[in-house]
Protein backbone atom coordinates (compact mmCIF):
# COMPACT_ATOMS: atom_id res chain seq x y z
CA UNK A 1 8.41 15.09 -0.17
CA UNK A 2 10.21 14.05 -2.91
CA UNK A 3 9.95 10.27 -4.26
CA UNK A 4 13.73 10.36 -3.61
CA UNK A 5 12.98 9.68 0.01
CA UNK A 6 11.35 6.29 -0.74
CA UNK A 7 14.28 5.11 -2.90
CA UNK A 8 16.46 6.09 -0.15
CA UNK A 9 14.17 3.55 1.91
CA UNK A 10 14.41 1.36 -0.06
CA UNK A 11 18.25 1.47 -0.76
CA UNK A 12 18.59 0.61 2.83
CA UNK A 13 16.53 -2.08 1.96
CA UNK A 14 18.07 -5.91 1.77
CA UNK A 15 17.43 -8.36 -0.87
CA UNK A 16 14.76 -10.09 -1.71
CA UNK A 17 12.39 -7.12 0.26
CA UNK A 18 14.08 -4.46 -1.47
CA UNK A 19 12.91 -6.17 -4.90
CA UNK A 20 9.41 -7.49 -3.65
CA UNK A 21 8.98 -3.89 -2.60
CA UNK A 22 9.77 -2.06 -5.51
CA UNK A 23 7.18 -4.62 -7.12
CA UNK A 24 4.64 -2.95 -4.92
CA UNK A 25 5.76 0.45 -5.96
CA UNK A 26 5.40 -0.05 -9.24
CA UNK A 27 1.61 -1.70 -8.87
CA UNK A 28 0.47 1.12 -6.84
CA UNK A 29 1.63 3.27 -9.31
CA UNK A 30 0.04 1.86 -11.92
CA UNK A 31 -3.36 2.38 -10.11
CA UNK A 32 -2.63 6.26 -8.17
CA UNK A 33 -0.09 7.37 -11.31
CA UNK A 34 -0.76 11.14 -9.59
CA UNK A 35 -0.44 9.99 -5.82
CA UNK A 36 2.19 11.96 -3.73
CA UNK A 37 4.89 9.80 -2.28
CA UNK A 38 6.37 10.74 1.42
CA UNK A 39 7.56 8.80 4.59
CA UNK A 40 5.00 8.79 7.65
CA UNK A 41 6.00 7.52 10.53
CA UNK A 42 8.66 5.93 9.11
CA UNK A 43 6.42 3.93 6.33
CA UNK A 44 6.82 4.73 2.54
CA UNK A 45 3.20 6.22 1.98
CA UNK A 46 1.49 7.23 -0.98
CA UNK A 47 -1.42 9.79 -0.62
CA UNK A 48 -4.07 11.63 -2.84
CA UNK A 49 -5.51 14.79 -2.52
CA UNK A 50 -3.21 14.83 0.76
CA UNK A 51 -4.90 11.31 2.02
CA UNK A 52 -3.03 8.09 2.69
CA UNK A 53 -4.08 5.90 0.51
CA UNK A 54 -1.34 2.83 0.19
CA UNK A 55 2.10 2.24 2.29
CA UNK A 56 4.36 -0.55 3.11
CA UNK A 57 7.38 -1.65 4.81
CA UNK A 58 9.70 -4.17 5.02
CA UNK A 59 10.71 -6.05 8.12
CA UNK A 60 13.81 -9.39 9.12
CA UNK A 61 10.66 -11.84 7.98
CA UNK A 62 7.98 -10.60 6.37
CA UNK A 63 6.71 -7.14 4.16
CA UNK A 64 3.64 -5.30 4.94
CA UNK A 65 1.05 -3.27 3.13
CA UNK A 66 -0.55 -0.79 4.71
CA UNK A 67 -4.25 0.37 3.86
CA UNK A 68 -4.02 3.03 5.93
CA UNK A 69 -7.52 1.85 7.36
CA UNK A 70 -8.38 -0.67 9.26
CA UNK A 71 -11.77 -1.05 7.34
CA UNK A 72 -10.45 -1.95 4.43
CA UNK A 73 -8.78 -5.50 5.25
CA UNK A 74 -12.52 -6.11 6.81
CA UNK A 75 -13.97 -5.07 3.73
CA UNK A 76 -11.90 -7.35 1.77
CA UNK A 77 -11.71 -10.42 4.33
CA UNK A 78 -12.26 -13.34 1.77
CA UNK A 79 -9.69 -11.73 -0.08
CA UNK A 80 -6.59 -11.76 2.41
CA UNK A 81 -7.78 -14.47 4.28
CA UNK A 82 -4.42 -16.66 3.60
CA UNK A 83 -2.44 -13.48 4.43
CA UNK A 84 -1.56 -12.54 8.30
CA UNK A 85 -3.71 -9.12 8.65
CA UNK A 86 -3.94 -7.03 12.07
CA UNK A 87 -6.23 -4.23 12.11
CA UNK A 88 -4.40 -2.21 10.10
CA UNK A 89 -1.45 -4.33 7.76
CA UNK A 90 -1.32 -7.24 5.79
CA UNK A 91 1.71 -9.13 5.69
CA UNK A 92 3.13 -11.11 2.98
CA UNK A 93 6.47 -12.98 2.29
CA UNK A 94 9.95 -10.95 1.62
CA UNK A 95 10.18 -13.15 -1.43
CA UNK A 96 6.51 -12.67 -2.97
CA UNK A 97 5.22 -9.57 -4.34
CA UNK A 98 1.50 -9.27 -3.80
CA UNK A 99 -0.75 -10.20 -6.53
CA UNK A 100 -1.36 -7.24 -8.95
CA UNK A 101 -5.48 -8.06 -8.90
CA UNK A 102 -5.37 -7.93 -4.64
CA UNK A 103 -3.69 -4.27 -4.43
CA UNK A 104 -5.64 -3.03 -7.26
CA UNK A 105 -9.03 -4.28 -4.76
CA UNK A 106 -7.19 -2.82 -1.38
CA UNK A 107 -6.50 0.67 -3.14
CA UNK A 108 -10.17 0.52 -5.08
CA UNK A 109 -11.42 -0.15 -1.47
CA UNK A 110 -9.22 2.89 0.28
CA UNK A 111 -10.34 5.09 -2.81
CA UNK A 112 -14.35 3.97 -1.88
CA UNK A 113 -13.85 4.75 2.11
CA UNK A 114 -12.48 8.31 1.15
CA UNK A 115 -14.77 9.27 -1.57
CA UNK A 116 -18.08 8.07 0.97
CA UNK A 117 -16.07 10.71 3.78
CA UNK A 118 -16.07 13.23 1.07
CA UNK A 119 -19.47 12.47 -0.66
CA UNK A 120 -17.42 12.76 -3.77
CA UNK A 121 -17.98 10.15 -6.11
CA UNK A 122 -14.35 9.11 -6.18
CA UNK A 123 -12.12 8.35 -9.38
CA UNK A 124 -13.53 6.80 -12.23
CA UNK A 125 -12.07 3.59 -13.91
């Protein structure tokens, strides 16, 4: 789909989300500058080589990231400990974007999980 679709998201979108989410977009674009951006399930979602990879969302109180894998917040428990994290999101305030080192580690992570599925060796840094 056409990134269009996520900027109409996000133009439906209130302030301060709206700007701690474009935040996001732009840090997970800096790391997947290929990925594919589409809605799933109603959830801005970027994927490569057709895989989810990253998504997020915005909700009244909080925003969430999605890892699209509920190993990777267990893989990286010491670092979201301070954040609320269910199996498979980690929220974070509507006013904070997430530190630019912490999704770099959650889409690293995602990126690991895939390439050990594929027995690819994954992207290189």
């Amino acid at each position: 789909m056409p990134r269009n679709d996520i900027d109409a998201y996000l133009a439906n979108v209130p302030e301060p989300q709206r700007s701690t989410l474009e935040a996001l977009r732009k840090t997970i674009h800096s790391v997947l500058p290929r990925a594919e951006e589409c809605i799933t399930y109603n959830v801005p979602t970027f994927k490569v080589d057709g895989r989810s990879i990253a998504g997020f969302a915005s909700y009244k109180n909080h925003c969430s990231y999605f890892p699209m894998s509920g190993a990777t917040l267990t893989t990286l428990k010491d670092d979201v400990e301070k954040y609320v994290t269910t199996k498979g999101a980690l929220r974070f305030p509507i006013d904070k974007p997430l530190p630019t080192t912490l999704v770099k580690k959650l889409i690293k992570a995602r990126l690991q999980e895939e390439a050990s599925k594929s027995g690819s060796a994954g992207p290189s840094d």
